[in-house]
PDB file of N, CA and C in Angstrom:
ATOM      1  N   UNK A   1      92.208 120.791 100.127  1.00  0.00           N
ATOM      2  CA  UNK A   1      92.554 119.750  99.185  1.00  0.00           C
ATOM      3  C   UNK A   1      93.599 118.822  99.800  1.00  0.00           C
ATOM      4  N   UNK A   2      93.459 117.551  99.414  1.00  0.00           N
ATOM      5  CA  UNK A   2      94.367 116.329  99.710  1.00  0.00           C
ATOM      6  C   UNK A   2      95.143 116.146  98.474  1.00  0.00           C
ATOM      7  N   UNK A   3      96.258 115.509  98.621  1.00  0.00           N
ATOM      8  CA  UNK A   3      96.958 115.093  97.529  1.00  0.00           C
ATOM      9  C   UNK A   3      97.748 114.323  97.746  1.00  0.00           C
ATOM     10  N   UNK A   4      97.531 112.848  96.800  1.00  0.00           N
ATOM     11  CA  UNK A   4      98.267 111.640  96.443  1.00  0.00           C
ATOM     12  C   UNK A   4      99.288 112.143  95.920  1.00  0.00           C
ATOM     13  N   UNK A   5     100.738 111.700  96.143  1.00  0.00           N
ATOM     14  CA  UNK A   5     101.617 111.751  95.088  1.00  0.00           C
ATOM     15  C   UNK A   5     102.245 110.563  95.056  1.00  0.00           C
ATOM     16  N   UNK A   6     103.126 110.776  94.036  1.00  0.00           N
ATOM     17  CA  UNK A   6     104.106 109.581  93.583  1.00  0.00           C
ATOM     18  C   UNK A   6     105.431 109.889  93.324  1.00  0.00           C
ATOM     19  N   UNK A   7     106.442 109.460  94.132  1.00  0.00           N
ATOM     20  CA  UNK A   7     107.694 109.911  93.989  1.00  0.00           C
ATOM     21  C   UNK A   7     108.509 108.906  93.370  1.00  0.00           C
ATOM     22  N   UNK A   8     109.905 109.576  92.491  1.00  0.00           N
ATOM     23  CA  UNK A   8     110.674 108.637  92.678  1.00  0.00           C
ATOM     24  C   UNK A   8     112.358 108.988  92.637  1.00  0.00           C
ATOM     25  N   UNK A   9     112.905 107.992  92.775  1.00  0.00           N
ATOM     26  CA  UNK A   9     114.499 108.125  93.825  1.00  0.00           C
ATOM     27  C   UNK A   9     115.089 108.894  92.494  1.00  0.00           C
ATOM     28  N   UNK A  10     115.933 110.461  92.597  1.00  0.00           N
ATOM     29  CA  UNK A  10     116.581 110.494  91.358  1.00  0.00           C
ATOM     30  C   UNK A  10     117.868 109.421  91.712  1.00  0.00           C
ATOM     31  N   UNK A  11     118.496 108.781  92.807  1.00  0.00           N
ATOM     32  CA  UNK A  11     119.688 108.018  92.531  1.00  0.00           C
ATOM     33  C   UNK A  11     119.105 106.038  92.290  1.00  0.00           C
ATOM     34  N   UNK A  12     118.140 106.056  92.491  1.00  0.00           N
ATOM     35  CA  UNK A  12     117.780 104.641  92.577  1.00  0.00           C
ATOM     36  C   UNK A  12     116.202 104.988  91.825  1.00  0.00           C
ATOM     37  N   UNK A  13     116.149 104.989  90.605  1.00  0.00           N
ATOM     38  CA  UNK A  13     114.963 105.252  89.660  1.00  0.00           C
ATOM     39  C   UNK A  13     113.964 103.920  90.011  1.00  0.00           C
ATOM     40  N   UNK A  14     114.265 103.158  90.060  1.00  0.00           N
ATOM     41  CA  UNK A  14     113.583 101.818  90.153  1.00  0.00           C
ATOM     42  C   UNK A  14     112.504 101.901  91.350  1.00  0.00           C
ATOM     43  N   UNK A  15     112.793 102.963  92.367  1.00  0.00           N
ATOM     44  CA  UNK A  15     112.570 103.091  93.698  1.00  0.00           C
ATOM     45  C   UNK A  15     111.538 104.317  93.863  1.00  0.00           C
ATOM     46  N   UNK A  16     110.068 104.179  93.903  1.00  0.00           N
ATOM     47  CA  UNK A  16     108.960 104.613  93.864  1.00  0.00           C
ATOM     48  C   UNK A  16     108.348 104.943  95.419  1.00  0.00           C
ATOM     49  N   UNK A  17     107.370 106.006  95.868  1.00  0.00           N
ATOM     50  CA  UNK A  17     107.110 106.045  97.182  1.00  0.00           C
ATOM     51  C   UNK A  17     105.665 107.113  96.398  1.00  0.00           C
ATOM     52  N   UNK A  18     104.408 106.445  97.080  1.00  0.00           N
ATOM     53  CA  UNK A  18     103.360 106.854  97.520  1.00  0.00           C
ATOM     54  C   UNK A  18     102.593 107.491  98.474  1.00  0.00           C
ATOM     55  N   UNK A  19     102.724 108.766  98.806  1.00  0.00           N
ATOM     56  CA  UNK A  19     102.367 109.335  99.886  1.00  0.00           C
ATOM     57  C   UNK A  19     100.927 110.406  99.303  1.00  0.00           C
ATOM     58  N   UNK A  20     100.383 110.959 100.406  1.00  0.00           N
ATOM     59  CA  UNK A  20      99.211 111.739 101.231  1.00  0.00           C
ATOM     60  C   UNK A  20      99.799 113.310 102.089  1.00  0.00           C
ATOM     61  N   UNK A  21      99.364 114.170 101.289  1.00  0.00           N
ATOM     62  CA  UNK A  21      99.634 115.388 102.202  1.00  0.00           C
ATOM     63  C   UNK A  21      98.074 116.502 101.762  1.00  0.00           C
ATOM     64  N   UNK A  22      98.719 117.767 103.015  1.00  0.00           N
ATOM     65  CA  UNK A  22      97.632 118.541 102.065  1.00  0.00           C
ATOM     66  C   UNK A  22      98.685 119.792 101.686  1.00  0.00           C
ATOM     67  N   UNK A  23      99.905 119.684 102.069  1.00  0.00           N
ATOM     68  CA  UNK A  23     100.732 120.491 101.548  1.00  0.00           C
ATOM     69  C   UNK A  23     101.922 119.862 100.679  1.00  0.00           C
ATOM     70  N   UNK A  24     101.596 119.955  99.656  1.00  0.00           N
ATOM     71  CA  UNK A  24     102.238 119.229  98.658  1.00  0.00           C
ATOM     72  C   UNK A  24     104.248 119.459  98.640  1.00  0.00           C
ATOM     73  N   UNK A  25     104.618 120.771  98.233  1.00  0.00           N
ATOM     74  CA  UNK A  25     105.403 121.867  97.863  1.00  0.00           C
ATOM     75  C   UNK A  25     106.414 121.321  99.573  1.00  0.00           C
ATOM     76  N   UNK A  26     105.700 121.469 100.585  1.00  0.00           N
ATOM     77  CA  UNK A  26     106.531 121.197 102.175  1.00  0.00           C
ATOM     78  C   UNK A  26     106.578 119.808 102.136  1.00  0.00           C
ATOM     79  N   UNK A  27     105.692 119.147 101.758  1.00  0.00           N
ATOM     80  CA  UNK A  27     106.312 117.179 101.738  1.00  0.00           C
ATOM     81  C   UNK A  27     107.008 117.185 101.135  1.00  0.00           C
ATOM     82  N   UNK A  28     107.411 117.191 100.200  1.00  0.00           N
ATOM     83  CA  UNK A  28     108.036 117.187  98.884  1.00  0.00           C
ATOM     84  C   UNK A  28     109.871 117.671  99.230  1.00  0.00           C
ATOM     85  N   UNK A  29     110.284 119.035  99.836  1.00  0.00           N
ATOM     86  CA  UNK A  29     110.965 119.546 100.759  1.00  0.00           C
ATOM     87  C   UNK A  29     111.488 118.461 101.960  1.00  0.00           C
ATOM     88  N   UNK A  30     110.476 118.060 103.055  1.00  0.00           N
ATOM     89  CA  UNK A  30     110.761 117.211 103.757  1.00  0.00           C
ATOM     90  C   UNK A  30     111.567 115.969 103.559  1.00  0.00           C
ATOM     91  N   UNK A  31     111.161 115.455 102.102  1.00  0.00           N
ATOM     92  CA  UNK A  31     111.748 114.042 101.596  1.00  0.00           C
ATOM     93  C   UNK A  31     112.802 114.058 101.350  1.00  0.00           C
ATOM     94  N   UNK A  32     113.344 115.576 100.914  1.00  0.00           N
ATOM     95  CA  UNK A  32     114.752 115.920  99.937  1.00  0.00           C
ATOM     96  C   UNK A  32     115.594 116.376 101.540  1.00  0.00           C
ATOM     97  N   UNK A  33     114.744 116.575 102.361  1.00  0.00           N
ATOM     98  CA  UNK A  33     115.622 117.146 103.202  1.00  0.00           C
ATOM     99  C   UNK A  33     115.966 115.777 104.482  1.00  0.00           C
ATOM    100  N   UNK A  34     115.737 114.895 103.759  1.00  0.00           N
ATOM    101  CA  UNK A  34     115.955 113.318 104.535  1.00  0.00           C
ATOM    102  C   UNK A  34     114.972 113.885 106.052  1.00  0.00           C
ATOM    103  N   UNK A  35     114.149 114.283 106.572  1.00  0.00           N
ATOM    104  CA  UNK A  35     113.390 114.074 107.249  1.00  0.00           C
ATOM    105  C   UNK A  35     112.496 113.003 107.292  1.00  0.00           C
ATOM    106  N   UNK A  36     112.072 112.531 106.364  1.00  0.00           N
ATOM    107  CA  UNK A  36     111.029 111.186 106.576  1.00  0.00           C
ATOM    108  C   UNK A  36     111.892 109.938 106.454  1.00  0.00           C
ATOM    109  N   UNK A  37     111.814 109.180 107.572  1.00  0.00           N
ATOM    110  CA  UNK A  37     112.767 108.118 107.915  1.00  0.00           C
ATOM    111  C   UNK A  37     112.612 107.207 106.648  1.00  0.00           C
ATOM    112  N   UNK A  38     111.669 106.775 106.178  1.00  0.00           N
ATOM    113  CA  UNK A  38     111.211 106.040 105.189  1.00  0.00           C
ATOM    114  C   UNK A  38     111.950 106.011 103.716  1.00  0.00           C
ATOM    115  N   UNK A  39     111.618 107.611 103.648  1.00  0.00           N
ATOM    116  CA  UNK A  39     112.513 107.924 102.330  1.00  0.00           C
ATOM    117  C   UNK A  39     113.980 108.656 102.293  1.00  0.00           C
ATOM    118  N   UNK A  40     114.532 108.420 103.724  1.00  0.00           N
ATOM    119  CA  UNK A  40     115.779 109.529 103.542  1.00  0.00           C
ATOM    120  C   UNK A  40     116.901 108.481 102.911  1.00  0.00           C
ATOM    121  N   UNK A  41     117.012 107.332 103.094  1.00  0.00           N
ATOM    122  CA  UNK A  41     118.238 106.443 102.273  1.00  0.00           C
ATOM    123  C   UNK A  41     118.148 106.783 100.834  1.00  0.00           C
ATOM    124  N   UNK A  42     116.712 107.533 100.552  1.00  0.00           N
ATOM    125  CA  UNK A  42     116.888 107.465  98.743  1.00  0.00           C
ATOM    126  C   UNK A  42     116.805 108.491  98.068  1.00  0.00           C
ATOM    127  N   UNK A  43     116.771 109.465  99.023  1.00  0.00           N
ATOM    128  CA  UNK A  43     116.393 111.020  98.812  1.00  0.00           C
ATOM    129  C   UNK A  43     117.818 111.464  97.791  1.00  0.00           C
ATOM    130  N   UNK A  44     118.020 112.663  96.751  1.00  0.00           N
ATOM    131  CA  UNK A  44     116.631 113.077  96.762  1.00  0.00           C
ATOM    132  C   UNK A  44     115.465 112.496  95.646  1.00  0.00           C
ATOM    133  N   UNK A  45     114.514 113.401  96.123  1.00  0.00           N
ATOM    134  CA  UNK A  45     113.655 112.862  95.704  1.00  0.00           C
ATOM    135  C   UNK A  45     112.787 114.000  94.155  1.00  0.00           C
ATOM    136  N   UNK A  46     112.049 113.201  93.119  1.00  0.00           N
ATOM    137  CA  UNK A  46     110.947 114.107  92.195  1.00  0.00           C
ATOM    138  C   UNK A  46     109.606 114.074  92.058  1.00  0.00           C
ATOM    139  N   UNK A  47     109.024 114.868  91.992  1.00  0.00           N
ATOM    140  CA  UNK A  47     107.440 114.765  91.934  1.00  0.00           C
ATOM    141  C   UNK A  47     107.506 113.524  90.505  1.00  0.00           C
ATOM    142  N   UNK A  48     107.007 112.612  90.546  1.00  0.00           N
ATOM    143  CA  UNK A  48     106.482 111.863  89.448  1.00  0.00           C
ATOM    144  C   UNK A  48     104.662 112.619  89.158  1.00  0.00           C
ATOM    145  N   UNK A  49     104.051 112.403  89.920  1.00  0.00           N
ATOM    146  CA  UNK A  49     102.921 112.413  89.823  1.00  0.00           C
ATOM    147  C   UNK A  49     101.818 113.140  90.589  1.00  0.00           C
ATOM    148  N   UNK A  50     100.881 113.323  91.025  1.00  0.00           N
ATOM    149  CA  UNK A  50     100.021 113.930  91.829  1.00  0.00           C
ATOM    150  C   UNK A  50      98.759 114.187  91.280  1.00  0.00           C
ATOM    151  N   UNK A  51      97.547 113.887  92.492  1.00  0.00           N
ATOM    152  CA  UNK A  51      95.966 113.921  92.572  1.00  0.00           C
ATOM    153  C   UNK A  51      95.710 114.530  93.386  1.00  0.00           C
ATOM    154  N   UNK A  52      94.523 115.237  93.096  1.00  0.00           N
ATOM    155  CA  UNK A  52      94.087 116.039  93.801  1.00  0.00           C
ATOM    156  C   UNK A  52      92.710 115.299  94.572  1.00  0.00           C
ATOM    157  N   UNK A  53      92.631 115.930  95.961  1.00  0.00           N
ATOM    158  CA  UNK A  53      90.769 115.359  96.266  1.00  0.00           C
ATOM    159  C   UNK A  53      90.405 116.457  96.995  1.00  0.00           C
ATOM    160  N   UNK A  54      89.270 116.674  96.569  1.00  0.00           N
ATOM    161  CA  UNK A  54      88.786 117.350  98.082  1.00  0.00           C
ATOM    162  C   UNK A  54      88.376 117.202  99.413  1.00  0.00           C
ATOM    163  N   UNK A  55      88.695 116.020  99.526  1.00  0.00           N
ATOM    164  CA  UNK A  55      88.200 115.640 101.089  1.00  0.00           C
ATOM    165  C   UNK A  55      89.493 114.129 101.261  1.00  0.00           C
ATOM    166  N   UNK A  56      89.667 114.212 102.414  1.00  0.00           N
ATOM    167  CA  UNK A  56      90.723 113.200 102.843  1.00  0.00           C
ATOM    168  C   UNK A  56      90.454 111.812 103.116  1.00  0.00           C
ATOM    169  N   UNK A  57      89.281 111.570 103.213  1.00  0.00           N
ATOM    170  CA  UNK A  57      89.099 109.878 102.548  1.00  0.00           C
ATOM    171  C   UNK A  57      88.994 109.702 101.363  1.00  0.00           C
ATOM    172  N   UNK A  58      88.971 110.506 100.804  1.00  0.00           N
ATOM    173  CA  UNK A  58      89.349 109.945  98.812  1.00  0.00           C
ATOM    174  C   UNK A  58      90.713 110.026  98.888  1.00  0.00           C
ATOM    175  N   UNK A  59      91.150 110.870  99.049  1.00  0.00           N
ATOM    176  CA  UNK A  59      93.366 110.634  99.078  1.00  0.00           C
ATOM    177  C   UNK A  59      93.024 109.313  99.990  1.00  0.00           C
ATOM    178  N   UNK A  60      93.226 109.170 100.953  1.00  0.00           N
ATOM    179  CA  UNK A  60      93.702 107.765 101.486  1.00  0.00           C
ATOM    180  C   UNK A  60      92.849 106.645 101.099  1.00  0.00           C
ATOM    181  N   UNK A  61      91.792 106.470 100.533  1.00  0.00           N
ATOM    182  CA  UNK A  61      91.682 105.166 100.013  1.00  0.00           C
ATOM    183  C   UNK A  61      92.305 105.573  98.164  1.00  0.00           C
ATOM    184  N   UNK A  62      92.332 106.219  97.602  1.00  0.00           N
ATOM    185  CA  UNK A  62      93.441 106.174  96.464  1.00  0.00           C
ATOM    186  C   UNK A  62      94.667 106.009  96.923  1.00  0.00           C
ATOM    187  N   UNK A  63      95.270 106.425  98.396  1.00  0.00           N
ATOM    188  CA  UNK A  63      96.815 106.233  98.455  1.00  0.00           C
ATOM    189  C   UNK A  63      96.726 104.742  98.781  1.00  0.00           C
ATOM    190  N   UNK A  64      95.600 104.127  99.488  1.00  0.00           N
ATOM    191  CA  UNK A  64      95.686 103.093  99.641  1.00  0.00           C
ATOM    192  C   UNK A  64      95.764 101.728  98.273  1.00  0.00           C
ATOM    193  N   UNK A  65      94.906 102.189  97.635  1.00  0.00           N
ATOM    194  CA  UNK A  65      94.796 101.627  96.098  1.00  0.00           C
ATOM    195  C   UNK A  65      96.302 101.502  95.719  1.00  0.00           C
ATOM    196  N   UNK A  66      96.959 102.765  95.311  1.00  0.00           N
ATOM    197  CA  UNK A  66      97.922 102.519  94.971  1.00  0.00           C
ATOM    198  C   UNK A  66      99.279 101.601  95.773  1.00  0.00           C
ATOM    199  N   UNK A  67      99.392 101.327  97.045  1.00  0.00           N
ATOM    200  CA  UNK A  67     100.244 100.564  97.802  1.00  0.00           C
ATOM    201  C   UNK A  67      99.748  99.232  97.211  1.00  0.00           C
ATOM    202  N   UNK A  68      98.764  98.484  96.526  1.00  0.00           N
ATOM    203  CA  UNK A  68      98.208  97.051  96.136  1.00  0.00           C
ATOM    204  C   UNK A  68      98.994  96.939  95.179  1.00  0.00           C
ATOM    205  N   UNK A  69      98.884  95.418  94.672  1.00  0.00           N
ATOM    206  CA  UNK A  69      99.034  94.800  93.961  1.00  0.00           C
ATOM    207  C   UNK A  69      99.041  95.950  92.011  1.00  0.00           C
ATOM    208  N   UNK A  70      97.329  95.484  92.142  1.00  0.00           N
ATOM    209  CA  UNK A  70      96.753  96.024  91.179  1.00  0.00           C
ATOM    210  C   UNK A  70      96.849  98.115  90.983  1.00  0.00           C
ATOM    211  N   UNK A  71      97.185  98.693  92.492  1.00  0.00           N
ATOM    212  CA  UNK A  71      97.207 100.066  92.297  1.00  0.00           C
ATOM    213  C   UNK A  71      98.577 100.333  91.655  1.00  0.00           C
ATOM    214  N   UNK A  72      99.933  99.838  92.069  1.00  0.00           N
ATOM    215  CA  UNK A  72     101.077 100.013  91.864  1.00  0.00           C
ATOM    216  C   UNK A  72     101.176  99.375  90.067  1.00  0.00           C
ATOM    217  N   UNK A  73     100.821  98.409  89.655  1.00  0.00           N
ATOM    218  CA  UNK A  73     100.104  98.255  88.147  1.00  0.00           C
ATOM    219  C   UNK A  73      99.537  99.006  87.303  1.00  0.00           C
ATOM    220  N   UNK A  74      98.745  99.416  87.802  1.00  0.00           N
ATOM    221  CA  UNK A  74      97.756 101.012  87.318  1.00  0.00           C
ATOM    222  C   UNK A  74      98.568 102.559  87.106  1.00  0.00           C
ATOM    223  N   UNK A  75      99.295 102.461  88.110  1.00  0.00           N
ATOM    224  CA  UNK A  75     100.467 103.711  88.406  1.00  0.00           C
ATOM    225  C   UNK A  75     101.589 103.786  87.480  1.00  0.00           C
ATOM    226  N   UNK A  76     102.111 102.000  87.378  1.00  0.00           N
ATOM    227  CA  UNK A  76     103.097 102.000  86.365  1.00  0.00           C
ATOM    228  C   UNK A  76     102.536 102.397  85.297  1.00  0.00           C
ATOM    229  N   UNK A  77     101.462 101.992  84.805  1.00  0.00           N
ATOM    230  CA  UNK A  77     101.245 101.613  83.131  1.00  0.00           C
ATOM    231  C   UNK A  77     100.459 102.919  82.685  1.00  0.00           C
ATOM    232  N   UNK A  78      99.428 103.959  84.100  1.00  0.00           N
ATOM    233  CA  UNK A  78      98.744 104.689  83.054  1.00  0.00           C
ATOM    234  C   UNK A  78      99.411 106.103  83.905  1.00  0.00           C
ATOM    235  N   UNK A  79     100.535 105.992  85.113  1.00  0.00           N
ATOM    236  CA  UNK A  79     100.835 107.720  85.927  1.00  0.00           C
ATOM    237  C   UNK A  79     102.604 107.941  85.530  1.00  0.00           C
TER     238      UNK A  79
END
């Protein structure tokens, strides 16, 4: 299994991050543990959200969806 998630900053709430793993529980760890350059200024970090796929081109064109316009819209209003 693949899995989309959706994070967000507990010190900067406003501040959202979309990622792809297949180990959910160790990304998740990684972010809080400022390892991912991306998210360590905002760490730590909470599960907001998460999808499941079974195969890894459905997570990355949904993780991709959600980085758009219209995906980050969709995320606010219905995840």
């Amino acid at each position: 299994m693949e899995y989309v998630y959706i994070l967000t900053s507990h010190d900067f709430p406003d501040h959202h991050y979309v990622g792809v793993t297949g180990d959910l529980k160790a990304r998740l760890a990684k972010h809080n543990a400022r390892e991912v350059p991306h998210t360590s200024k905002y760490a730590p970090w909470s599960l907001k959200t998460y999808v499941a796929f079974p195969d890894d081109s459905q997570a990355f064109a949904f993780e991709k969806y959600l980085k758009s316009g219209s995906g980050r819209a969709f995320a606010k209003k219905r995840l």
